[in-house]
N, C-alpha and C. Protein backbone atom coordinates (compact mmCIF):
# COMPACT_ATOMS: atom_id res chain seq x y z
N UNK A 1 24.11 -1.42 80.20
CA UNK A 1 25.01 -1.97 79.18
C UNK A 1 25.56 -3.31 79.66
N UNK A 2 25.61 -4.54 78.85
CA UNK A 2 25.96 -5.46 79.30
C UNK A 2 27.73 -5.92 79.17
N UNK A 3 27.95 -6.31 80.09
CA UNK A 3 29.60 -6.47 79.45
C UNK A 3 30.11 -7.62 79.35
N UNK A 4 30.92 -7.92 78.59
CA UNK A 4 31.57 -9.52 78.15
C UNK A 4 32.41 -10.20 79.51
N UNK A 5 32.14 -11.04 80.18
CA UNK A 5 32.40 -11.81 81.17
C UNK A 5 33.92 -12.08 81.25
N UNK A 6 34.77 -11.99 82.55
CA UNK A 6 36.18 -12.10 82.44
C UNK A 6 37.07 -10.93 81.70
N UNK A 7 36.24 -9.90 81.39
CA UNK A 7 37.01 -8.76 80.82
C UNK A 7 36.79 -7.50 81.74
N UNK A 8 38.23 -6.69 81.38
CA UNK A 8 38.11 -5.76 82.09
C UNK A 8 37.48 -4.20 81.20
N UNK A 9 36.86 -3.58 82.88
CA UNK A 9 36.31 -2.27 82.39
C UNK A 9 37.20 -1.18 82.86
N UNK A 10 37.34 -0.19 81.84
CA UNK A 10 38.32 1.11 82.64
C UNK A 10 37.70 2.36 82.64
N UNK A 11 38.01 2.65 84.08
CA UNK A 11 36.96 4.07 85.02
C UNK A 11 37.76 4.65 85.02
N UNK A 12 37.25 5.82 84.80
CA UNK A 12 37.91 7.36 84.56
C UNK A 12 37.73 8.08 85.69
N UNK A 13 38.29 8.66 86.48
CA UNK A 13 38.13 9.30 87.87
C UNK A 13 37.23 10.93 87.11
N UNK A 14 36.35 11.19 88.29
CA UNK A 14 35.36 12.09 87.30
C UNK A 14 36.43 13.28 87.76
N UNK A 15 37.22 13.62 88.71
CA UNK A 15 37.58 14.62 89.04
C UNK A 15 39.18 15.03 88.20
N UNK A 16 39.62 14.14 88.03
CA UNK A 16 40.79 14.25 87.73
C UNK A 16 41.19 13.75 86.09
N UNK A 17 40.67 12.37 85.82
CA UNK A 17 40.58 11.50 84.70
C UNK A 17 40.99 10.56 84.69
N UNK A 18 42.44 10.30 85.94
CA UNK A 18 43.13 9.56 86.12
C UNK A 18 42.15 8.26 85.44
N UNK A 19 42.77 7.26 85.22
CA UNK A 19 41.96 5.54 84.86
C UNK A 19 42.52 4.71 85.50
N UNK A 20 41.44 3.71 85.81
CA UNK A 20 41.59 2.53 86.57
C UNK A 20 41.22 1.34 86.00
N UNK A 21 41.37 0.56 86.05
CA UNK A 21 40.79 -1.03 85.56
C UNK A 21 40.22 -1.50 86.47
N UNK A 22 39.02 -2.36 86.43
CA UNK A 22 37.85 -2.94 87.35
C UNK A 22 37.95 -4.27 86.43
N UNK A 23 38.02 -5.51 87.67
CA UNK A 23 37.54 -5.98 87.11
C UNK A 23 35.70 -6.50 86.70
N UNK A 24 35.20 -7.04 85.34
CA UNK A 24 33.99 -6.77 84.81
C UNK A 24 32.67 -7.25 85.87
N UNK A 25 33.27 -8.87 86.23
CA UNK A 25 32.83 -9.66 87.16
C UNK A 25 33.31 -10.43 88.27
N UNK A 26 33.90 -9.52 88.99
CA UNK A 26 34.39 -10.29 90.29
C UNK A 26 33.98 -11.20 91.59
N UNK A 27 32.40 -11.37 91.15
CA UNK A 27 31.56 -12.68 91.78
C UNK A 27 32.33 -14.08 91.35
N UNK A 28 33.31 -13.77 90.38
CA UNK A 28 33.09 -15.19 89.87
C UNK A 28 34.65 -15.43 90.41
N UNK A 29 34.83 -16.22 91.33
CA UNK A 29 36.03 -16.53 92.07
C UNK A 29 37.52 -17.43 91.33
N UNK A 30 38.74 -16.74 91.21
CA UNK A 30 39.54 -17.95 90.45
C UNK A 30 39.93 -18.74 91.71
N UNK A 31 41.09 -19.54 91.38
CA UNK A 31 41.78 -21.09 92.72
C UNK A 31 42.17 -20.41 93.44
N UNK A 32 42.59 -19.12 93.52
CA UNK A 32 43.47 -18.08 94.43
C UNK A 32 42.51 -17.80 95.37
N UNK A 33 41.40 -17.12 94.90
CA UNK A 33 40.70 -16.54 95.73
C UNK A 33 40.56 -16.80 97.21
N UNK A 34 40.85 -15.91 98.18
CA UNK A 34 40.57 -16.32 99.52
C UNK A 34 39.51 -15.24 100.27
N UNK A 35 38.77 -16.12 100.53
CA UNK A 35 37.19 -15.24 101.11
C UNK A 35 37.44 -15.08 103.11
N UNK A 36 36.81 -14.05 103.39
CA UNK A 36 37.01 -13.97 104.41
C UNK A 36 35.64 -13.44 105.38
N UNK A 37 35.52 -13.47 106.44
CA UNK A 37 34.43 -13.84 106.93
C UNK A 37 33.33 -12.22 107.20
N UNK A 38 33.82 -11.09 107.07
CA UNK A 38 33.62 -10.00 107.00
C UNK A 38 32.94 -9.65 105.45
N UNK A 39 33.40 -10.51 104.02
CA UNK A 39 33.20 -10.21 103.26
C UNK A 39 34.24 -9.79 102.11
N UNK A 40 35.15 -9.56 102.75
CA UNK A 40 36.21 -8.93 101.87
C UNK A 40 37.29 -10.10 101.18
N UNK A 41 36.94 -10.33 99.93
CA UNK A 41 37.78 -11.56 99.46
C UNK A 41 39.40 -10.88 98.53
N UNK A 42 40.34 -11.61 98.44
CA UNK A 42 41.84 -11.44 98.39
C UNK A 42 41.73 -12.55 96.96
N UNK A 43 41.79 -11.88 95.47
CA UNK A 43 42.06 -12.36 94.23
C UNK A 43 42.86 -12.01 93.44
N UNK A 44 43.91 -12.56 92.99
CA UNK A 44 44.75 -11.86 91.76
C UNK A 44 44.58 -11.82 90.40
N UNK A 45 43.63 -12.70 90.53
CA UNK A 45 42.97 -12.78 89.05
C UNK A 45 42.09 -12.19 88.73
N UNK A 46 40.59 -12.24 89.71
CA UNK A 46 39.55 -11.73 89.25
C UNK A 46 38.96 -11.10 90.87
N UNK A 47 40.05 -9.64 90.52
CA UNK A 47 40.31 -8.62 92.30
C UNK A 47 38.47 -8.14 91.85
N UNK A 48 38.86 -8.10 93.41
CA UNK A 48 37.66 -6.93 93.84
C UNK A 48 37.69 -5.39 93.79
N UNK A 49 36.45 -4.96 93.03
CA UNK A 49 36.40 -3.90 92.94
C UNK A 49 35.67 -3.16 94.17
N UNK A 50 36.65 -2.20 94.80
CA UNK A 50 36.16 -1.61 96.54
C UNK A 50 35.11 -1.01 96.23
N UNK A 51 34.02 -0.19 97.45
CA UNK A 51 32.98 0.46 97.05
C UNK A 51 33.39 1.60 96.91
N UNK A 52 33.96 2.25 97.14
CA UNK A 52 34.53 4.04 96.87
C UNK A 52 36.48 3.54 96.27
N UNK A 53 36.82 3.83 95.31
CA UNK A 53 37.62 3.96 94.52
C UNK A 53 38.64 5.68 94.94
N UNK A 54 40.07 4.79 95.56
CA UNK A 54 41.14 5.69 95.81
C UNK A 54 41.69 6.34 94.53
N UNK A 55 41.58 7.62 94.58
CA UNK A 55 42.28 8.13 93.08
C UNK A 55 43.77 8.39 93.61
N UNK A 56 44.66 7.91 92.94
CA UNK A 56 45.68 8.19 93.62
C UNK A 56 47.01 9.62 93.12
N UNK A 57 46.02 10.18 92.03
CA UNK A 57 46.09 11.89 91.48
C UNK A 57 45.54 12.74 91.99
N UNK A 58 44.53 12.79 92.29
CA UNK A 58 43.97 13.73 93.06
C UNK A 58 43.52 13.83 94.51
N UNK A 59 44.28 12.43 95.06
CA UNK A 59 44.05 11.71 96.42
C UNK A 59 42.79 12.35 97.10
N UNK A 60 41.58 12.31 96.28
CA UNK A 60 40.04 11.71 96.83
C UNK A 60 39.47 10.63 96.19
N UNK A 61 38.03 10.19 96.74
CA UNK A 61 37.68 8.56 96.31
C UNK A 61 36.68 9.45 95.48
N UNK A 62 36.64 8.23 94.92
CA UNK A 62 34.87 8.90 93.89
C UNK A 62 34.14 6.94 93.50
N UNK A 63 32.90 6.63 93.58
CA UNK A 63 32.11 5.82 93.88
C UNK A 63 31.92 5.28 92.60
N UNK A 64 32.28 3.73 92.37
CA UNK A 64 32.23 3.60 90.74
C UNK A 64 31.33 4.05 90.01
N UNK A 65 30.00 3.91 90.32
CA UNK A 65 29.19 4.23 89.35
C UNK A 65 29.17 5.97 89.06
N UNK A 66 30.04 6.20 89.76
CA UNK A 66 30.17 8.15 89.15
C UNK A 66 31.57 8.06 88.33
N UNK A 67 32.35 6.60 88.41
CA UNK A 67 33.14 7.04 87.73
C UNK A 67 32.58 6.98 85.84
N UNK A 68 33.50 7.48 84.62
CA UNK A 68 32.92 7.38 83.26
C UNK A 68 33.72 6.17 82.92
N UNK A 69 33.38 5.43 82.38
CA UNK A 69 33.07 4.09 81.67
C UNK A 69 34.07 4.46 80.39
N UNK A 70 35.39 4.12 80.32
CA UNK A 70 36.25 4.29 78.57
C UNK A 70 36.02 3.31 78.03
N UNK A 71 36.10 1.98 78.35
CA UNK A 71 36.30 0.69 77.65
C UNK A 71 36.26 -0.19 78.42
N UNK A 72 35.58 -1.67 77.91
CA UNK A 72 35.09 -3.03 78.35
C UNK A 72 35.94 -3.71 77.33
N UNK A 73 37.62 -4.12 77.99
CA UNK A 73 37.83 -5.09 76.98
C UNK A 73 38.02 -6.83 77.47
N UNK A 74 37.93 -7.80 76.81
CA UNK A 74 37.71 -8.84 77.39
C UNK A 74 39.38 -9.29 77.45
N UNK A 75 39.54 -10.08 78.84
CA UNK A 75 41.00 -10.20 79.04
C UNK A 75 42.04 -10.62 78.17
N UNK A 76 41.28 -11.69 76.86
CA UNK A 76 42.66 -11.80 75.82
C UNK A 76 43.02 -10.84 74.87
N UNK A 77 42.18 -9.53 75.01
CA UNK A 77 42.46 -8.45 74.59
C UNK A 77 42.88 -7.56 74.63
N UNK A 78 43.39 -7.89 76.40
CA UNK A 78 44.09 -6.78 77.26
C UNK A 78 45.34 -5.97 76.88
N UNK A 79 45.76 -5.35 75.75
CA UNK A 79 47.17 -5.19 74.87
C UNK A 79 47.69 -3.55 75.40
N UNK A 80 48.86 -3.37 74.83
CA UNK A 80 49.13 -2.08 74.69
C UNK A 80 49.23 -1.30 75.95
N UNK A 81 48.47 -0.18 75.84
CA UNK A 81 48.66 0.90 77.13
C UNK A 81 47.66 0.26 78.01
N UNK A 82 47.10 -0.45 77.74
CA UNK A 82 45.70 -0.80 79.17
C UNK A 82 46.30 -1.97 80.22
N UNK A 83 47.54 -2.63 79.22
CA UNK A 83 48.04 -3.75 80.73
C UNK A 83 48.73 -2.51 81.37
N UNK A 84 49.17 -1.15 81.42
CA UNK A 84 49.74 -0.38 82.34
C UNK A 84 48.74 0.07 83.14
N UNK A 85 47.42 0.34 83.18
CA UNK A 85 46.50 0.66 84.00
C UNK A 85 46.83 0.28 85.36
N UNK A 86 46.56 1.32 86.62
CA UNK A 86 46.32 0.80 87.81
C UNK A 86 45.21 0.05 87.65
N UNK A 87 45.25 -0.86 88.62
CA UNK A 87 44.00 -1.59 89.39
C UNK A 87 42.87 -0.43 90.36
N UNK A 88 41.94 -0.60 90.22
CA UNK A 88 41.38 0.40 91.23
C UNK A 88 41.70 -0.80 92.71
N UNK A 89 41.81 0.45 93.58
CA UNK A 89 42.12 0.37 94.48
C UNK A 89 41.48 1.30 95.96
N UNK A 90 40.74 0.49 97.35
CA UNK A 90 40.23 1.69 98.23
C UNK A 90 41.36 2.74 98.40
N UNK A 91 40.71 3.53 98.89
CA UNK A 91 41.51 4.79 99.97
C UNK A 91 42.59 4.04 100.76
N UNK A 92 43.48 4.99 101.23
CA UNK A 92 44.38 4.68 102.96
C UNK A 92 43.23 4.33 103.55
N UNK A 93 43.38 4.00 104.78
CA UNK A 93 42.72 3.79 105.95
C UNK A 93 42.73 5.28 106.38
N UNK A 94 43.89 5.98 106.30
CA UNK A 94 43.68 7.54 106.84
C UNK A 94 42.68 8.66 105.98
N UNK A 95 42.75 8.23 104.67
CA UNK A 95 42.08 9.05 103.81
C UNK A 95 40.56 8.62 103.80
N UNK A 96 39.82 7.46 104.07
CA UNK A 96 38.64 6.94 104.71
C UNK A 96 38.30 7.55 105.58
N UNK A 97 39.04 7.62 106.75
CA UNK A 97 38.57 8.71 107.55
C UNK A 97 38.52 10.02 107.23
N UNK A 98 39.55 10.55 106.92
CA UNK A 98 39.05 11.83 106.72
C UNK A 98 37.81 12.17 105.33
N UNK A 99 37.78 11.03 104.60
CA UNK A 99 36.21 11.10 104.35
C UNK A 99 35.25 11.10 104.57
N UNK A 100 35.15 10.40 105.45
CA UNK A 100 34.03 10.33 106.47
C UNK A 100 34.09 11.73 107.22
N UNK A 101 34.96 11.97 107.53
CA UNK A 101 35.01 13.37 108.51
C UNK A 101 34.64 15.14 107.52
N UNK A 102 34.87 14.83 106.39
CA UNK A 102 34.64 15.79 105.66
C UNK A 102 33.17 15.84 104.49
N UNK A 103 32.51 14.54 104.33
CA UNK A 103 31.49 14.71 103.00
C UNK A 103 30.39 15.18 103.99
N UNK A 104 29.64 15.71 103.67
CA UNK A 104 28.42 16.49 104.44
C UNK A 104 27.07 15.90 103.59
N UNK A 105 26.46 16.32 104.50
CA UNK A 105 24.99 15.46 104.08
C UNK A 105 24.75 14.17 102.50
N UNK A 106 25.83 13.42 103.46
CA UNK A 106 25.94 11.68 102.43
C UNK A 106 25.23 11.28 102.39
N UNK A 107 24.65 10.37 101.18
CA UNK A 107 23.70 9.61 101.28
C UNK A 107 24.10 8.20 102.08
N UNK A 108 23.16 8.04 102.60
CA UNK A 108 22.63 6.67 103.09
C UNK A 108 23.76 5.11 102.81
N UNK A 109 23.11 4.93 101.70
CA UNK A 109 24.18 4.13 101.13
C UNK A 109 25.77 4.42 100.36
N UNK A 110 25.91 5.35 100.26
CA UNK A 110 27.37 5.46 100.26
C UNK A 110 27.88 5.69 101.76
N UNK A 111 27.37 6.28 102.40
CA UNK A 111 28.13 6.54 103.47
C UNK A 111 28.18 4.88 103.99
N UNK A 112 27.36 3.74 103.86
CA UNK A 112 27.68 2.58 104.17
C UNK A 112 29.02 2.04 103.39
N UNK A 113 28.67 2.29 102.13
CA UNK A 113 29.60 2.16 101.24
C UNK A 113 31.11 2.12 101.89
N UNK A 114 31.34 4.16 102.13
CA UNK A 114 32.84 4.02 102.75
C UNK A 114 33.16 3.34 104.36
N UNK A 115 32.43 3.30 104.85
CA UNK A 115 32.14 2.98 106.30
C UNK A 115 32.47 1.01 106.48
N UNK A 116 32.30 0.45 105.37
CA UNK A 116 32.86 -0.92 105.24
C UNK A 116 33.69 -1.08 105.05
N UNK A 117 34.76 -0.14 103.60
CA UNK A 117 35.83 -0.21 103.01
C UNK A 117 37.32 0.44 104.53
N UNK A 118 36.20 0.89 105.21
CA UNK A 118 36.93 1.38 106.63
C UNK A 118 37.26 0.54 107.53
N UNK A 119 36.04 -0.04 107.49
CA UNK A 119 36.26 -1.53 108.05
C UNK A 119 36.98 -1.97 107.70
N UNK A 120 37.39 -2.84 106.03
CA UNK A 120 38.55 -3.29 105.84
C UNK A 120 39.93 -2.66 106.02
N UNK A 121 40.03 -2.17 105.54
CA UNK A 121 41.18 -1.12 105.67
C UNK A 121 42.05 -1.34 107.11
N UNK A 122 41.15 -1.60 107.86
CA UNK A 122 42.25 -2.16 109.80
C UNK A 122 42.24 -3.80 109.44
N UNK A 123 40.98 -4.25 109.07
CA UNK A 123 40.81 -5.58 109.32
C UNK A 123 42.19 -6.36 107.77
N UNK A 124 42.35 -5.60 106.78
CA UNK A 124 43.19 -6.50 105.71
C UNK A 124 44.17 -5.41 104.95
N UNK A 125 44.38 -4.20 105.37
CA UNK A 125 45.60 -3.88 105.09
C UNK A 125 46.69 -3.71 106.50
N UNK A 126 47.89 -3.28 105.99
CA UNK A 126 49.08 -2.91 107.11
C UNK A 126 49.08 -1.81 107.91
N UNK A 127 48.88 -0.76 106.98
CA UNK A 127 48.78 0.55 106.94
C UNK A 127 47.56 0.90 108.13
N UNK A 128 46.44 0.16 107.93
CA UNK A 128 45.58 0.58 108.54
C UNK A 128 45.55 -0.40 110.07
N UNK A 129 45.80 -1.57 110.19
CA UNK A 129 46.23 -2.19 111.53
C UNK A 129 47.34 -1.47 112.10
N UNK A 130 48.48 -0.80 111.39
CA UNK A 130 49.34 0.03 112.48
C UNK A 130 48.81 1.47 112.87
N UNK A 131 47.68 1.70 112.38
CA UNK A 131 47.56 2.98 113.06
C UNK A 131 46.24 2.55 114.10
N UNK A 132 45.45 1.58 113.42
CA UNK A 132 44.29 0.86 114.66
C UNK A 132 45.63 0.31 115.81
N UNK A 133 46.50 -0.21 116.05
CA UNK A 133 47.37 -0.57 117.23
C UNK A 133 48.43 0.73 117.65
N UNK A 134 48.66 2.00 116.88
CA UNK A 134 49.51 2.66 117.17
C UNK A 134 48.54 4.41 117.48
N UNK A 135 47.97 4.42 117.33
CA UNK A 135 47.30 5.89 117.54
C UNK A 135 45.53 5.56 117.87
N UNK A 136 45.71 5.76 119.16
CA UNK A 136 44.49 5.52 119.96
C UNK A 136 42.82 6.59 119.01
N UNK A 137 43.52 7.43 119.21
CA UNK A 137 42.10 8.66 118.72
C UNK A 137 41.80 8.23 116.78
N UNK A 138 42.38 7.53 116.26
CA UNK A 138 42.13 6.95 115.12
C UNK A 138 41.51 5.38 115.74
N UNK A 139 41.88 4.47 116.30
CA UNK A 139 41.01 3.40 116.72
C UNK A 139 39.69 4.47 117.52
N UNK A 140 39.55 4.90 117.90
CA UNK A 140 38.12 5.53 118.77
C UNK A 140 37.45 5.34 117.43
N UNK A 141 38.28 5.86 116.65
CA UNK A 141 37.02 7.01 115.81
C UNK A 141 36.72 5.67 114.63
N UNK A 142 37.70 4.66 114.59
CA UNK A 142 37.26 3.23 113.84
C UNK A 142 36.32 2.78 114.30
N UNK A 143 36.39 1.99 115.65
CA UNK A 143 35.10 1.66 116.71
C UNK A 143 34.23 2.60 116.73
N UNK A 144 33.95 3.80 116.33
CA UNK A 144 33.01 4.61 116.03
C UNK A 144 31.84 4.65 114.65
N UNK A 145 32.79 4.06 113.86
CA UNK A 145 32.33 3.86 112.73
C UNK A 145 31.73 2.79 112.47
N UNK A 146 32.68 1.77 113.26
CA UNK A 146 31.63 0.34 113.23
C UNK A 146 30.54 0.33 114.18
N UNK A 147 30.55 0.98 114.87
CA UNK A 147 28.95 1.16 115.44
C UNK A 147 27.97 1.91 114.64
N UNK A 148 28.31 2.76 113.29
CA UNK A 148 27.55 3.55 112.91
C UNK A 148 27.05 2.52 111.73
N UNK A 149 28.24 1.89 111.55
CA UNK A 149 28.06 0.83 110.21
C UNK A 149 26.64 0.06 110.54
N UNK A 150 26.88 -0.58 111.67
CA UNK A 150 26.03 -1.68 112.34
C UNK A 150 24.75 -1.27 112.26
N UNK A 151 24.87 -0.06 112.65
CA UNK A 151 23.31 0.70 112.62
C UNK A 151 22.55 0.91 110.93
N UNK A 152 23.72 0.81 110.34
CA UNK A 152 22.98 1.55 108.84
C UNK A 152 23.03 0.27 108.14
N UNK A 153 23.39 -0.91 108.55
CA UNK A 153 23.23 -2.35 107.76
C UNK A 153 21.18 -3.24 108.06
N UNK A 154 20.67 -3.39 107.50
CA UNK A 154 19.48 -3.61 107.27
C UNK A 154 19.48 -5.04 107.42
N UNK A 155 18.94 -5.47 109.07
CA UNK A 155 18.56 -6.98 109.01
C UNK A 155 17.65 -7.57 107.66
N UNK A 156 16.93 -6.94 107.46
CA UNK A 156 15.74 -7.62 106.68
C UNK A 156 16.32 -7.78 105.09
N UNK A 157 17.84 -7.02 104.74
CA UNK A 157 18.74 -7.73 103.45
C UNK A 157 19.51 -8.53 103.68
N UNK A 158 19.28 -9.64 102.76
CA UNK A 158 20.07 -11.00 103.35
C UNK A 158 21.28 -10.64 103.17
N UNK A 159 22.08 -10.14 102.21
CA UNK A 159 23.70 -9.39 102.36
C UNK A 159 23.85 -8.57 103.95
N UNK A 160 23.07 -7.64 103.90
CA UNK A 160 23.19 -6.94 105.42
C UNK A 160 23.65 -7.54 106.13
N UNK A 161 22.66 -8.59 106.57
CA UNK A 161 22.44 -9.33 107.68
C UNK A 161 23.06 -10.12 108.24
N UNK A 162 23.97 -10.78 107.02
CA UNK A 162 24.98 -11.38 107.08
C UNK A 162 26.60 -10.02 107.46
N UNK A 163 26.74 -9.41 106.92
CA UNK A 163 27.45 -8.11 107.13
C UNK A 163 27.53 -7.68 108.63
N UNK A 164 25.98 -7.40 109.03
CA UNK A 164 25.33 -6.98 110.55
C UNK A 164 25.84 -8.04 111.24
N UNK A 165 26.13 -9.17 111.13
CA UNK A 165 25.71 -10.07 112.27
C UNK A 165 27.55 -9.94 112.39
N UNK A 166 28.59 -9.96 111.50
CA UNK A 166 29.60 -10.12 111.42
C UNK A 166 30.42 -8.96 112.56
N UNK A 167 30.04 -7.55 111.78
CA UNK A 167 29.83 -6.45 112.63
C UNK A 167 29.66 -6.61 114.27
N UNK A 168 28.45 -6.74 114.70
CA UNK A 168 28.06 -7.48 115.85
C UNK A 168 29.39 -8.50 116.18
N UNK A 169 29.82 -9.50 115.87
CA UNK A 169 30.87 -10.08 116.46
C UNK A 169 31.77 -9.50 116.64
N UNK A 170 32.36 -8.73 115.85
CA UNK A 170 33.83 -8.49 115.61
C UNK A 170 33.93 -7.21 117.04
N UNK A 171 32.27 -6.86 117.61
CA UNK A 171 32.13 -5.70 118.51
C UNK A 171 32.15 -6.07 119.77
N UNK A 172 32.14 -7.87 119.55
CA UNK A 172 31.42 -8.45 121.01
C UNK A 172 30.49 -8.34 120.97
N UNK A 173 29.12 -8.57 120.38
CA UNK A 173 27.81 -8.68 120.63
C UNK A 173 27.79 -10.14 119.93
N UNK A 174 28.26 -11.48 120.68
CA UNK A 174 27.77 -12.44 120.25
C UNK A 174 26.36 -13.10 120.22
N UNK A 175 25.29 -12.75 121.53
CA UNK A 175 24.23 -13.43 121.20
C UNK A 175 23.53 -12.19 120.24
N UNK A 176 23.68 -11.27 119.48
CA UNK A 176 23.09 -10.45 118.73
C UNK A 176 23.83 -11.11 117.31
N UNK A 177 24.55 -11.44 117.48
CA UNK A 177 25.12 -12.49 116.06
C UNK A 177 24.24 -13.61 115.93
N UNK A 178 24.39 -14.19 116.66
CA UNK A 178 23.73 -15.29 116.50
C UNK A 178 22.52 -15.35 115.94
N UNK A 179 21.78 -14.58 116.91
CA UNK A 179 20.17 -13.77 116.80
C UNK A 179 19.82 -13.50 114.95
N UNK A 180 20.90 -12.82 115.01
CA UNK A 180 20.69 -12.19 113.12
C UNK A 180 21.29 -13.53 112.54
N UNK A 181 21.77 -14.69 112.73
CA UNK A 181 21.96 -15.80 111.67
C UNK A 181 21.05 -17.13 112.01
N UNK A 182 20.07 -16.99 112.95
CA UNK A 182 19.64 -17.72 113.44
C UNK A 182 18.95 -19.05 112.54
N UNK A 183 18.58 -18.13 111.19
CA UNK A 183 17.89 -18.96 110.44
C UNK A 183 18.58 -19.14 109.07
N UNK A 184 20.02 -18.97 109.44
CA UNK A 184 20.61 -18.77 108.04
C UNK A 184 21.27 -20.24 108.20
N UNK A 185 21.24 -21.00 106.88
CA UNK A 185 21.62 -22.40 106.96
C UNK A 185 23.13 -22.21 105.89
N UNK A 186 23.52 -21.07 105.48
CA UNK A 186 24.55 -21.28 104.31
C UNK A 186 25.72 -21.29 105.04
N UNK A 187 26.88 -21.93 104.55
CA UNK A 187 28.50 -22.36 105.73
C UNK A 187 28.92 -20.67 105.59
N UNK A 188 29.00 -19.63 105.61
CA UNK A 188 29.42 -18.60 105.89
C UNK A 188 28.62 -18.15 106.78
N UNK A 189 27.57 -18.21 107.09
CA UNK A 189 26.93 -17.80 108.49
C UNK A 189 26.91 -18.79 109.50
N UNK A 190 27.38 -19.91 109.43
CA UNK A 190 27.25 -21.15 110.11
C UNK A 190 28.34 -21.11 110.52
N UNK A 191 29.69 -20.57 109.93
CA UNK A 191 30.94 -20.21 110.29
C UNK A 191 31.46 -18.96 111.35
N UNK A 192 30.31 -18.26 110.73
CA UNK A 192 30.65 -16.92 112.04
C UNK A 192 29.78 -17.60 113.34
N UNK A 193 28.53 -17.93 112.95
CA UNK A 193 28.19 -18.39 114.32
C UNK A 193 28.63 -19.27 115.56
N UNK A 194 29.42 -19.82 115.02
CA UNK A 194 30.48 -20.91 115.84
C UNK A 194 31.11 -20.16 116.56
N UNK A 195 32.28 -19.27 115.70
CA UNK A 195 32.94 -18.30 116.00
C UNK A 195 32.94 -17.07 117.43
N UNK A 196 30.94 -17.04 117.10
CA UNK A 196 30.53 -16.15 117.81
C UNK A 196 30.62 -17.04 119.69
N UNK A 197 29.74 -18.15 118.87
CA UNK A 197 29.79 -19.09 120.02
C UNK A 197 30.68 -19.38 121.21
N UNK A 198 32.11 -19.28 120.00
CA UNK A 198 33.36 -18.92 120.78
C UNK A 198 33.67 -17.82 121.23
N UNK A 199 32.90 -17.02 120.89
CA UNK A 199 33.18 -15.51 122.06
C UNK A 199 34.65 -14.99 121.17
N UNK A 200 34.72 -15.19 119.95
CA UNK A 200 36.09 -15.05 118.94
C UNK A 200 35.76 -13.66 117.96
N UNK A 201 36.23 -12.86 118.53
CA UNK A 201 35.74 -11.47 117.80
C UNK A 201 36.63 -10.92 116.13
N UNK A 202 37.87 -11.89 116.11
CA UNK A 202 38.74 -11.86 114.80
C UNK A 202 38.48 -12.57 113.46
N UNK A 203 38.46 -11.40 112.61
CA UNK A 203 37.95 -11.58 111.34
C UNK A 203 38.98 -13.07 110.83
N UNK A 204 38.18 -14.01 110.07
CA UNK A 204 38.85 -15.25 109.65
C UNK A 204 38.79 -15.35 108.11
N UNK A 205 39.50 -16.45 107.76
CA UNK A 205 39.63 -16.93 106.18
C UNK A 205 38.21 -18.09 106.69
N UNK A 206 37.52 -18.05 105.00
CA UNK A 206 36.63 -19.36 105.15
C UNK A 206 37.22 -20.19 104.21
């Protein structure tokens, strides 16, 4: 189904019903937007929709495309009960984990899915940097994950790879960064590679 550009779509949590608002196309960046070198960009206009979606009724995630689809309305249409909609929004950083610790035989790509949004979660919320600096056996089990991440990111997809190589820095594996951007000429891989160069393992604004 195709949807009208700059408008929002609202997901129905399959478990609960709760609704969320997505926005339709969030590739397309407003003046706010601030991109960051991991991937994870900061918009108030036209937010990012996470890969696993926090329900915050039935406090589990469920993966957009399982959520049901109510309505695509385009933003000057936004009226009534739908400007009250939450925003979808990831998990805690604590509830990530214990996702990870509880779904049993995940697929492949979702389990990448939550395993990034985990990533962010220390690297760009509060919540999740005070428990990565305040409770050791939750950082293990973060650094655990980003090694599992690293493993399940696919050099040979140019998104991956770029993802992988980031991964790799942020772990200390700078000449394995490098290695995976070696032939990448675009200023976001040209940016971590510097970075790497510098032996600088902290996620940046580009």
């Amino acid at each position: 189904m195709q949807h009208t550009k700059f408008s929002w779509i609202v997901l129905e949590c399959p478990d609960c019903g709760e609704q969320y608002s997505v926005f339709s196309d969030p590739e397309i960046p407003s003046e706010k937007r601030m991109l960051y070198s991991d991937g994870f960009f900061w918009d108030p206009i036209h937010w990012r929709t996470p890969r696993i979606i926090g329900c915050v009724t039935c406090e589990s995630g469920f993966f957009p495309e399982k959520g049901k689809m109510i309505a695509s309305i385009p933003i000057g249409e936004v009226t009534g009960k739908w400007t009250k909609l939450k925003r979808a929004e990831p998990p805690k950083a604590g509830n990530l984990a214990l996702e990870l610790r509880i779904r049993k035989k995940i697929e492949p790509e979702n389990e990448k899915n939550i395993r990034i949004e985990f990533w962010y979660a220390v690297n760009h919320s509060d919540e999740g940097r005070q428990r990565f600096d305040t409770n050791e056996r939750f950082r293990n089990f973060w650094l655990e994950s980003l090694e599992k991440l690293e493993a399940l990111l696919s050099a040979e997809k140019s998104e991956d790879r770029l993802l992988k190589a980031e991964v790799n820095r942020q772990l200390g594996r700078f000449e394995d960064c490098i290695l995976l951007l070696a032939s990448e000429t675009d200023s976001r891989s040209l940016a971590i590679s510097r970075e790497a160069e510098k032996k600088n393992r902290t996620v940046f604004t580009l």
